[in-house]
Protein backbone atom coordinates (compact mmCIF):
# COMPACT_ATOMS: atom_id res chain seq x y z
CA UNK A 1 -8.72 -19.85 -1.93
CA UNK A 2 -8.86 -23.72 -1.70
CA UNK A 3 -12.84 -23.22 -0.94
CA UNK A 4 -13.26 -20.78 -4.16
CA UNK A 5 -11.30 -23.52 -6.35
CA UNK A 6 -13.53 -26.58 -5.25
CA UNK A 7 -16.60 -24.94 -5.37
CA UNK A 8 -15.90 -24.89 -9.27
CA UNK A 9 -15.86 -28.39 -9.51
CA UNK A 10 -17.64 -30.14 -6.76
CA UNK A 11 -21.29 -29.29 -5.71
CA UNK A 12 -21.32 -28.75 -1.95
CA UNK A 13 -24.17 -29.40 0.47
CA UNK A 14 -25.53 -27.91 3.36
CA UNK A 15 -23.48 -29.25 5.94
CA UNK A 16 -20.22 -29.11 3.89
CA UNK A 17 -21.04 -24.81 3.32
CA UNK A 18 -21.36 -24.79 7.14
CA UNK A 19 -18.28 -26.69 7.82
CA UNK A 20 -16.65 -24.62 5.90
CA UNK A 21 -17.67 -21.64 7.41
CA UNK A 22 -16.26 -23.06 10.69
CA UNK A 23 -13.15 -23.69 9.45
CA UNK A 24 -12.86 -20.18 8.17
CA UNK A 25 -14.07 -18.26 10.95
CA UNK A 26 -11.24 -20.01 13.10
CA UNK A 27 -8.78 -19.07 10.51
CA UNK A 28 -10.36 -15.36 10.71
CA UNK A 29 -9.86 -15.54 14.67
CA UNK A 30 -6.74 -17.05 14.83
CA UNK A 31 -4.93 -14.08 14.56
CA UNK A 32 -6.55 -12.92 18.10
CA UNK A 33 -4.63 -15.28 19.52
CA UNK A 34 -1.32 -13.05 18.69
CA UNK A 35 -3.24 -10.09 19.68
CA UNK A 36 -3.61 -11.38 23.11
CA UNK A 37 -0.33 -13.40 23.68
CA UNK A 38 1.32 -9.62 22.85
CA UNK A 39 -1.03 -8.12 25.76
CA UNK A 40 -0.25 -10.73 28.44
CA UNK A 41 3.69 -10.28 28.06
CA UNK A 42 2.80 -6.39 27.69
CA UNK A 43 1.23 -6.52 31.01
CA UNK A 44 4.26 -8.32 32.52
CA UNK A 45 6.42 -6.44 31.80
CA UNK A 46 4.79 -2.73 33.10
CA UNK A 47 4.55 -4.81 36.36
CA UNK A 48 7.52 -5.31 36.52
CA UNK A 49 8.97 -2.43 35.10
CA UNK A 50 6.69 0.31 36.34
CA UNK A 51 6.88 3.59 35.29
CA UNK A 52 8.72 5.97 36.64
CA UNK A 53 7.14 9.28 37.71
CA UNK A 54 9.89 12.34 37.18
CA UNK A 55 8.33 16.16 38.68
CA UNK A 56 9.77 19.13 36.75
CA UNK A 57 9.66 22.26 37.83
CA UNK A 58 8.72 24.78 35.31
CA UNK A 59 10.41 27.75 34.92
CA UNK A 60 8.10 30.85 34.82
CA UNK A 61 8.16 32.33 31.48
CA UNK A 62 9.19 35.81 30.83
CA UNK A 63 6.34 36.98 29.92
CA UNK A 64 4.38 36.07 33.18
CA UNK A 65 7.47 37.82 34.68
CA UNK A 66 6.88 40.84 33.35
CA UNK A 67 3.25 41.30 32.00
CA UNK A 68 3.90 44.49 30.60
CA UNK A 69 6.52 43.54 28.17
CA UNK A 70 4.92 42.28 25.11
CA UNK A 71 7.13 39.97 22.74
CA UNK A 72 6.17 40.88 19.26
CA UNK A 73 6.46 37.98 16.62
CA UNK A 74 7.60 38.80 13.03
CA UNK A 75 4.99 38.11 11.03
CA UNK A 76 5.79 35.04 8.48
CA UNK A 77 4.33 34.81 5.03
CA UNK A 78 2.26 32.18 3.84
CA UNK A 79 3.77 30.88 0.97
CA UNK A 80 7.35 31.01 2.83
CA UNK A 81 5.98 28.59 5.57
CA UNK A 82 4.95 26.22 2.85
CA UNK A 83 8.21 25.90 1.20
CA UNK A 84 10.18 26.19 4.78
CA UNK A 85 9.89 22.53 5.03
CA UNK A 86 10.86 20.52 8.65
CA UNK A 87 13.36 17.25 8.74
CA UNK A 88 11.53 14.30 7.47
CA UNK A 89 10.06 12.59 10.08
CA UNK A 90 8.50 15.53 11.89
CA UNK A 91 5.46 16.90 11.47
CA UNK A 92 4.61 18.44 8.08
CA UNK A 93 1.59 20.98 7.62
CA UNK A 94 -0.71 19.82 4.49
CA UNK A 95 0.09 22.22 2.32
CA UNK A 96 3.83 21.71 3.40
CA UNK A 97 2.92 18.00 2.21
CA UNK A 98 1.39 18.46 -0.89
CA UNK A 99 4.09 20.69 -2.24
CA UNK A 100 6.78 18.50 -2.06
CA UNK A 101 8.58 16.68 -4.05
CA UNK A 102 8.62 13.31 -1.95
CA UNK A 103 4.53 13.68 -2.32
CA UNK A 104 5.00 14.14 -6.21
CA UNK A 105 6.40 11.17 -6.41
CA UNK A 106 4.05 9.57 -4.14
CA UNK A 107 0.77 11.02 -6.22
CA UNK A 108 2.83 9.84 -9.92
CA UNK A 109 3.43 6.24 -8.29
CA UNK A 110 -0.22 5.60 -6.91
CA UNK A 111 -1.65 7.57 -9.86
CA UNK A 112 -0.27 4.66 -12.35
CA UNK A 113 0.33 1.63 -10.20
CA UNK A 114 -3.23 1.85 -8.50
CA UNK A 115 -4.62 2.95 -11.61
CA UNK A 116 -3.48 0.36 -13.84
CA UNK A 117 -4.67 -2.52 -11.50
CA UNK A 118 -8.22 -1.05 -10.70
CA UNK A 119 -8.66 -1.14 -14.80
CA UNK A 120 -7.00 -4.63 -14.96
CA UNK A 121 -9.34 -5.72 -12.59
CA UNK A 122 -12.34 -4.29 -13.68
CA UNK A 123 -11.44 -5.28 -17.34
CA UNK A 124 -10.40 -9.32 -16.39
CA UNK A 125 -13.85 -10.84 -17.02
CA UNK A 126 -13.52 -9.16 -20.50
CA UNK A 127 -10.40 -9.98 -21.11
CA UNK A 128 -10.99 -13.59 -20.38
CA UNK A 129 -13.86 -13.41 -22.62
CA UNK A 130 -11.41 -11.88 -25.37
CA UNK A 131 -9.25 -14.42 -25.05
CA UNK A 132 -11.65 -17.25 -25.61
CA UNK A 133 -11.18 -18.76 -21.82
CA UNK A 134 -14.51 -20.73 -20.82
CA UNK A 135 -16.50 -18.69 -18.33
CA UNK A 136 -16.12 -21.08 -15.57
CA UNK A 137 -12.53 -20.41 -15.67
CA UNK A 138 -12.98 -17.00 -16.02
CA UNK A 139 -15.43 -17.08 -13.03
CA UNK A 140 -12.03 -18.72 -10.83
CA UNK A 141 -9.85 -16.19 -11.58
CA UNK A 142 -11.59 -13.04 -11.02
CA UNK A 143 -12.65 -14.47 -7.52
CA UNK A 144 -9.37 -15.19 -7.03
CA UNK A 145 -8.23 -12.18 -7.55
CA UNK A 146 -9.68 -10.40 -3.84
CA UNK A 147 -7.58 -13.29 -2.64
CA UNK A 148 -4.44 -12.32 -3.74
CA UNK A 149 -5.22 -8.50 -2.59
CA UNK A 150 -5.44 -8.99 0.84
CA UNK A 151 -1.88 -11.77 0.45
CA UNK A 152 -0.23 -8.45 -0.85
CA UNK A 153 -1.52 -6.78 2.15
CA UNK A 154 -0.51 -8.49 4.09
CA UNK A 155 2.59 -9.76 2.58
CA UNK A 156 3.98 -6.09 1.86
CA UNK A 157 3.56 -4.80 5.47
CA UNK A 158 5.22 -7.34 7.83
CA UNK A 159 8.16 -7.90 5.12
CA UNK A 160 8.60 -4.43 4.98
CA UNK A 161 8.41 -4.25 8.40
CA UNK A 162 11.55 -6.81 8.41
CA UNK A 163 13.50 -5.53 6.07
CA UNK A 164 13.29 -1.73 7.54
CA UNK A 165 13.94 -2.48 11.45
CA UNK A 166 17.10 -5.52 10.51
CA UNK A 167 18.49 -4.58 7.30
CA UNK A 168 17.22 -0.96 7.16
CA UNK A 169 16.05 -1.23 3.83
CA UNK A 170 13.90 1.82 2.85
CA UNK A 171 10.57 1.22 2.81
CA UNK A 172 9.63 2.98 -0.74
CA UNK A 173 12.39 -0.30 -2.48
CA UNK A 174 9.41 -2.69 -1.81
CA UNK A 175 7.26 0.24 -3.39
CA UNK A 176 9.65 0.38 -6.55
CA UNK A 177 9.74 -3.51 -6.91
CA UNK A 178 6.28 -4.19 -6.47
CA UNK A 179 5.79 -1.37 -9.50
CA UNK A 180 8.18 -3.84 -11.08
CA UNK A 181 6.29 -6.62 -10.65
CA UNK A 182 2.83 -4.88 -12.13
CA UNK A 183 4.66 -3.79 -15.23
CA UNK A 184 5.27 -7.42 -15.77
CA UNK A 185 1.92 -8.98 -15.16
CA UNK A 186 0.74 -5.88 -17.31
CA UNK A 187 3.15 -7.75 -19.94
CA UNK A 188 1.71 -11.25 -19.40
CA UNK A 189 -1.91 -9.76 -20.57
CA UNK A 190 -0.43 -8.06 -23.84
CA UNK A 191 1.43 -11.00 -25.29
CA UNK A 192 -0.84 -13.95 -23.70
CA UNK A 193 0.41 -17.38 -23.49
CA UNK A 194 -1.46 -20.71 -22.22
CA UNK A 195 -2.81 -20.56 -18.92
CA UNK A 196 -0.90 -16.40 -18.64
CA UNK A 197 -4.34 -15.07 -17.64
CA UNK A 198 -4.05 -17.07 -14.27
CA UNK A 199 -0.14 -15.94 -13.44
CA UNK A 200 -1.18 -12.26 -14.64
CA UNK A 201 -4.69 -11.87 -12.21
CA UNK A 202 -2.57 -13.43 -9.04
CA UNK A 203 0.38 -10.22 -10.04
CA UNK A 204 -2.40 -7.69 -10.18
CA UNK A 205 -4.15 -8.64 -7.34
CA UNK A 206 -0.92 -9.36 -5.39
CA UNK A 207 0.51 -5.76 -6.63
CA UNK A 208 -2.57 -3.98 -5.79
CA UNK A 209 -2.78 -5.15 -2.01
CA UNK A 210 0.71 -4.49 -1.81
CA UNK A 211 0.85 -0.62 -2.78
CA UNK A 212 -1.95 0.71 -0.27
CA UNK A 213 0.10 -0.04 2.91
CA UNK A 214 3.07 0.81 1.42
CA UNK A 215 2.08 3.95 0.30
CA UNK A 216 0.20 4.79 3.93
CA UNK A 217 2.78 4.01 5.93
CA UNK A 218 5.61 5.81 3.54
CA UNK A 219 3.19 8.99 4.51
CA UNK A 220 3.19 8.46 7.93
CA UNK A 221 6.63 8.35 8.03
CA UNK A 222 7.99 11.03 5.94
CA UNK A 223 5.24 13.97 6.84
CA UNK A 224 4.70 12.76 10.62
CA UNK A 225 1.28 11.99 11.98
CA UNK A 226 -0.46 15.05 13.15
CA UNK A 227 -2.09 15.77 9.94
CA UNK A 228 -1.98 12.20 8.86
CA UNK A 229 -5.65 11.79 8.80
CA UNK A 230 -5.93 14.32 5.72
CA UNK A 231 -2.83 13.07 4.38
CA UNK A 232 -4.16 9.83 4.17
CA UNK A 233 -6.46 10.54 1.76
CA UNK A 234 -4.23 12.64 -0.61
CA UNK A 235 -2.70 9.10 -0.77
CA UNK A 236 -5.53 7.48 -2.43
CA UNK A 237 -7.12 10.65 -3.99
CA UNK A 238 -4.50 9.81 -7.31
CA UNK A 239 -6.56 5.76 -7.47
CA UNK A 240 -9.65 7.00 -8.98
CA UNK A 241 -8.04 9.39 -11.11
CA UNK A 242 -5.90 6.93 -12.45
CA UNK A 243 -8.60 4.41 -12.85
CA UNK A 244 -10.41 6.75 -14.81
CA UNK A 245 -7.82 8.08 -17.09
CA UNK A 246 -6.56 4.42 -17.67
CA UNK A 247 -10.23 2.68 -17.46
CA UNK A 248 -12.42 4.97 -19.56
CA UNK A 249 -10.13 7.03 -21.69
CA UNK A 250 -7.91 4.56 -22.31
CA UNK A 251 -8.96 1.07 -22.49
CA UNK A 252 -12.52 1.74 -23.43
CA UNK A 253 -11.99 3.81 -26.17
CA UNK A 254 -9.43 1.38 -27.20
CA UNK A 255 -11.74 -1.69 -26.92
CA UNK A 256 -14.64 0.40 -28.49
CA UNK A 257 -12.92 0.49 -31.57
CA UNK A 258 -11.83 -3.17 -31.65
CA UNK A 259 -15.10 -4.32 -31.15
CA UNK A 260 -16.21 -2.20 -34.30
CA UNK A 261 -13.79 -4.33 -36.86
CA UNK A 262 -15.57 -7.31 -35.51
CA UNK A 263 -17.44 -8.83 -38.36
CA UNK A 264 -20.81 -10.03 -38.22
CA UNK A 265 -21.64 -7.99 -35.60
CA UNK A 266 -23.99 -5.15 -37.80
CA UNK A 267 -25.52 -2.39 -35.69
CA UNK A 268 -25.49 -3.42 -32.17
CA UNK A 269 -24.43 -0.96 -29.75
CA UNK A 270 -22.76 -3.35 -26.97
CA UNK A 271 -20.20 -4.96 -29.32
CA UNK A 272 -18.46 -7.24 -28.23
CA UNK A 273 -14.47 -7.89 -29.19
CA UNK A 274 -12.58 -11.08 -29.28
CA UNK A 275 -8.91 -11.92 -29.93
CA UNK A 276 -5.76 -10.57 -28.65
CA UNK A 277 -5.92 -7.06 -29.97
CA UNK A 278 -8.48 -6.00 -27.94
CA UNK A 279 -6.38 -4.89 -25.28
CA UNK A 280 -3.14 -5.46 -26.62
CA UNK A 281 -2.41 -1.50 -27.40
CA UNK A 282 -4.33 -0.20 -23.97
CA UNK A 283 -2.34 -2.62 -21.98
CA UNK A 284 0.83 -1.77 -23.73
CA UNK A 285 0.82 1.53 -22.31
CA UNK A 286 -0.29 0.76 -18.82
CA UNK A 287 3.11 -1.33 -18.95
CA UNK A 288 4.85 1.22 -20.12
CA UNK A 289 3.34 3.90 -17.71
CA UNK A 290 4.00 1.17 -14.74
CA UNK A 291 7.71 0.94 -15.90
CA UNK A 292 8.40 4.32 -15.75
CA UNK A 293 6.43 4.96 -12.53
CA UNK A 294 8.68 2.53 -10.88
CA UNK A 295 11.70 3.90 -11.96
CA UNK A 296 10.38 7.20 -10.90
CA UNK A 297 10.04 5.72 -6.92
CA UNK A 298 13.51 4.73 -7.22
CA UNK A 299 14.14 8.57 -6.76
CA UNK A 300 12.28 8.85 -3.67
CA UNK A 301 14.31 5.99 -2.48
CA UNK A 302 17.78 7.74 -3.08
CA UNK A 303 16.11 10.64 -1.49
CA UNK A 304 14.99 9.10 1.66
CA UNK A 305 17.68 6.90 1.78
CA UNK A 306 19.48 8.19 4.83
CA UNK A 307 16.77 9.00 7.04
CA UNK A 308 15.41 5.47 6.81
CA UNK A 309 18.92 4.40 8.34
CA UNK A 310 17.79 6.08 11.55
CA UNK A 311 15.52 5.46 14.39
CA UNK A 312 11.83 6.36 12.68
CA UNK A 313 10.11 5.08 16.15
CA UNK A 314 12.28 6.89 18.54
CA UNK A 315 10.23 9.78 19.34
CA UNK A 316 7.32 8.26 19.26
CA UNK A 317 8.69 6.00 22.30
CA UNK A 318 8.63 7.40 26.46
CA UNK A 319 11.34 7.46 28.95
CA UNK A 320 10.00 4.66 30.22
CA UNK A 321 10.02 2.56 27.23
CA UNK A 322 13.94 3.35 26.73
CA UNK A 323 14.76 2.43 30.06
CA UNK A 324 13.45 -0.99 30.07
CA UNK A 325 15.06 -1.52 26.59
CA UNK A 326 18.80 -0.74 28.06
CA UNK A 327 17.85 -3.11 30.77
CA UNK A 328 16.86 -5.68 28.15
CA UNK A 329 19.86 -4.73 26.51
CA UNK A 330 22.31 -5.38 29.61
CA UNK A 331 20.66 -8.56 30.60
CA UNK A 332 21.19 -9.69 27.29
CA UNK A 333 24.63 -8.93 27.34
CA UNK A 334 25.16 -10.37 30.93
CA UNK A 335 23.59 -13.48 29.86
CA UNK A 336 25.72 -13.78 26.50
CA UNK A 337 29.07 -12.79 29.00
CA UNK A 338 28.40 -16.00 30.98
């Protein structure tokens, strides 16, 4: 960020772009250091916990018992597996996924939230130019932007990740607010104010990096992992559909016809539109659209509301693993006794 905002003003030479790529590669690799600090006490603590090997014996099943007896199965009907959903946290079957209502939500949430922030995006050089901003500046803040997608990224996962394990805080509120926060930086484009373009492109970019692993991990979560790989992709299917309904239908047409009232502009075909009203209406409704999204993911918090107060990791953790967290647990205690 600091790199992208001198480079506007200052003309760098060859050994200041090379310096600078030093400092950010250690800034990329830094985070390896975590990676392998988290390894080394890993590896501690198997030796000195190791696992514990436990032998059942299997019980011979019936039907090797008796071969001759045959166990017939009633046969099941499509349609009535798809709708005989399991708990949430287990694992769903696709179709069992895609008809739900906790996906509906899901698909109406990325649909408009991704949707509106891919056309922002794609529309800010544009809208700089609309608004009369110099094209340096508008240069800065599109570049920004990427910047501010991977801080939402970021940002969105390991708070969530806080507020779920120590206040268990369900992980589709941070969906709902950061839906919230779009709508508003939707706003700041519709009724612009000095320096509103800069505030508005760090909102959408933040937004936009938020909602991907919000929306993955929500998945994983409520419809289990076995089919997660498919299910992953239902989760962004609604981002270009949105972007196109929003991007091409919408805000084109809209600007299209904007540009036409421009005076002085005769026959050209790539008209160009200046002023406020160029995407004042398109970006009206993408607010709109955003607001009531969000309001819409509030329901799919009330709904998952108490299975995020339980244990989401616990059977995804071994014997093992429990037993050395009740020893943690007593030592802890022990120590806190004395």
């Amino acid at each position: 960020m600091a790199m992208t905002l001198t480079q506007q003003r200052v003309n760098f030479s060859g050994t200041a772009y090379m310096a600078s790529a030093i400092v950010a590669c250690v800034f990329v690799f830094l985070p390896g250091v975590v990676t392998i600090r988290q390894e080394v006490l890993l590896w501690r603590q198997i030796r000195e916990h190791p696992n514990d090997i436990i032998i059942e014996k299997l019980q011979p099943d019936e039907l090797q018992q008796n071969p001759s007896k045959k166990v017939e199965e009633p046969k099941k009907s499509f349609f009535v597996d798809i709708f005989n959903k399991p708990p949430r946290g287990e694992d769903y079957s696709i179709l069992q996924a895609i008809f739900s209502i906790d996906m509906l939500i899901i698909f109406i949430a990325t649909l408009v939230g991704l949707g509106s922030c891919l056309t922002a995006i794609d529309n800010l050089g544009q809208i700089g130019e609309a608004l009369l901003y110099e094209q340096k500046t508008v240069k800065t803040f599109v570049s920004m932007v990427s910047i501010w997608n991977y801080s939402g990224r970021v940002f969105s996962g390991f708070i969530s990740e806080i507020l779920l394990m120590k206040y268990k805080v369900p992980r589709p509120v941070l969906l709902s607010a950061v839906l919230f926060l779009l709508s508003i930086g939707l706003v700041m484009i519709t009724f612009p104010f000095s320096g509103s373009i800069y505030v508005a492109s760090l909102i959408i970019g933040f937004t936009f990096g938020a909602q991907l692993p919000l929306v993955f991990a929500i998945i994983s979560e409520i419809f289990g992992l076995k089919h997660y790989s498919t299910l992953f992709n239902c989760g962004q299917m609604p981002s270009p559909i949105g972007s196109y309904l929003f991007n091409k239908e919408l805000t084109g047409r809209l600007y299209d016809r904007e540009a036409k009232k421009m005076p002085g502009l005769g026959g050209q075909k790539n008209k160009v539109c200046k002023g406020v009203q160029c995407f004042n209406l398109s970006f009206k409704v993408m607010a709109l659209a955003t607001l009531i999204a969000a309001f819409v993911s509030v329901i799919l918090v009330v709904r998952t509301k108490e299975f995020y107060k339980g244990d989401l990791y616990k059977r995804y953790r071994g014997d093992s693993y429990m037993k050395v967290e009740e020893e943690e647990k007593k030592k802890d205690t022990t120590a806190a006794a004395k």
